[in-house]
Structure formats: C-alpha cells, structure tokens
Protein backbone atom coordinates (compact mmCIF):
# COMPACT_ATOMS: atom_id res chain seq x y z
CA UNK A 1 0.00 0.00 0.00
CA UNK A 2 1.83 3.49 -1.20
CA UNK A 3 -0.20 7.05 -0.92
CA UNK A 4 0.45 9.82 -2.16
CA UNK A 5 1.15 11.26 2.13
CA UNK A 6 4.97 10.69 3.29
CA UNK A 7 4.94 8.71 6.22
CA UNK A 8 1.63 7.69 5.93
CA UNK A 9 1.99 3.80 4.85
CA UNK A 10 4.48 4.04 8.54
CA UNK A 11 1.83 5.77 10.29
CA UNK A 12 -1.38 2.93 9.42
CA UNK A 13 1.12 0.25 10.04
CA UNK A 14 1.78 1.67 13.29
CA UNK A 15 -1.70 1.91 14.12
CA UNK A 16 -2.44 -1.93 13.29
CA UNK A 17 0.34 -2.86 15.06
CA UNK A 18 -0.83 -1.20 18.55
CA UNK A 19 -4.26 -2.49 18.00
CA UNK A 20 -2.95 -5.73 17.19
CA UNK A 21 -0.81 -5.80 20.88
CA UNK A 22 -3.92 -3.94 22.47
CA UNK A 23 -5.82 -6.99 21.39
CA UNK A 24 -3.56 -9.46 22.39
CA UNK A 25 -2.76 -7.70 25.84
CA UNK A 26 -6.57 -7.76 26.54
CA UNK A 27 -6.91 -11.83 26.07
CA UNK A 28 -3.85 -12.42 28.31
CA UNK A 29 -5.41 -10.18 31.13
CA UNK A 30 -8.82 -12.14 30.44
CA UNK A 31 -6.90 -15.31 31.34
CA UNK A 32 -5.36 -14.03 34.04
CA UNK A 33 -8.62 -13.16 35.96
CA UNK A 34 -9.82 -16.34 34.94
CA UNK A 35 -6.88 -18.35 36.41
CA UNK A 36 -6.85 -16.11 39.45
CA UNK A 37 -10.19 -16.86 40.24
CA UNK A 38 -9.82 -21.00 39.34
CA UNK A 39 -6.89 -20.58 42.19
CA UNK A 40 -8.82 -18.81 44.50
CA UNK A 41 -11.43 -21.35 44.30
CA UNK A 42 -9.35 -23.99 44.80
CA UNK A 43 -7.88 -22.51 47.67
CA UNK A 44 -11.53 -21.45 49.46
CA UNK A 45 -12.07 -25.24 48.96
CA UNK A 46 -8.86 -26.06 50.51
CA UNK A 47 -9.69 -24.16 53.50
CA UNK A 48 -13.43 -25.08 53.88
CA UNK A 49 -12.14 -29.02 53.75
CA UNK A 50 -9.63 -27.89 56.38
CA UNK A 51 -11.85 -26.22 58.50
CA UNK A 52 -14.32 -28.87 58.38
CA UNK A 53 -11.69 -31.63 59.69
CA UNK A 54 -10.66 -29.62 62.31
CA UNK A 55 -14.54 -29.15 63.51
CA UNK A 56 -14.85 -32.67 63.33
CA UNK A 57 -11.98 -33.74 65.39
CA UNK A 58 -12.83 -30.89 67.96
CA UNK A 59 -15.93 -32.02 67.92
CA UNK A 60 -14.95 -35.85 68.67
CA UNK A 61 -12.92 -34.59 71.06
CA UNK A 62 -15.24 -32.56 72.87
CA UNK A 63 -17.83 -35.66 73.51
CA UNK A 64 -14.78 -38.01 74.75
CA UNK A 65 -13.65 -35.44 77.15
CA UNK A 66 -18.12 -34.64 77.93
CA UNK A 67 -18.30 -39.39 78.24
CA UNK A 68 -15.09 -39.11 80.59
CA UNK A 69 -16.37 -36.59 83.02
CA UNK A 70 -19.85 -37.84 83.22
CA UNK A 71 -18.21 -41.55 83.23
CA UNK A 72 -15.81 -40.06 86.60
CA UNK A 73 -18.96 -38.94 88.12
CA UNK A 74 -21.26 -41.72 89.24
C-alpha cells in the first residue's frame, strides 16, 4: 500500500500494530482473571475441607472429654 502522504503507509502500520498488541494484551489479562479466580477457588475449597476436619476432630474430642467426666462422676 503506497499514498500519495509521506509517512503515511508508517503511520497505518503503526496503528495496526498497537491495536494488534492492544488486542492481544486484553486476552492475556482475560486469562489471568480467569486463572486467578480457578486458584482462588481452589484454595476457598482447601480451606473449607480444612476447617471442616478440624470441627470434626474438635468435635470428637469434645464428647470423649463430655463421656469421661460424666463416666468419673457416678
């Protein structure tokens, strides 16, 4: 592509080339919000799971401890 305007053919293929990275940029921050959020869900999990197996075991623990002193008392 030649015009007639010096500098011009440099100037449009300027321009595609920013809106070519602009596009590009725009994808790879898409993915990145969508792998940030796959890793914070994974890690919410993590914790719930945690959380859940320590309530558990407290819990067990609680009612041997509650058996032993009502066991001690009669």
């Amino acid at each position: 592509m030649t015009s007639a305007v010096p500098g011009a053919d440099l100037a449009a293929a300027w321009v595609r080339a920013r809106v070519e990275r602009a596009r590009e940029a725009d994808r790879s921050r898409g993915a990145s919000a969508v792998e940030w959020i796959v890793i914070s869900a994974i890690v919410v999990a993590i914790v719930i799971a945690v959380g859940i197996i320590i309530k558990n075991a407290l819990t067990s623990k609680a009612n041997q401890i509650s058996g032993n002193i009502n066991g001690a008392g009669g």
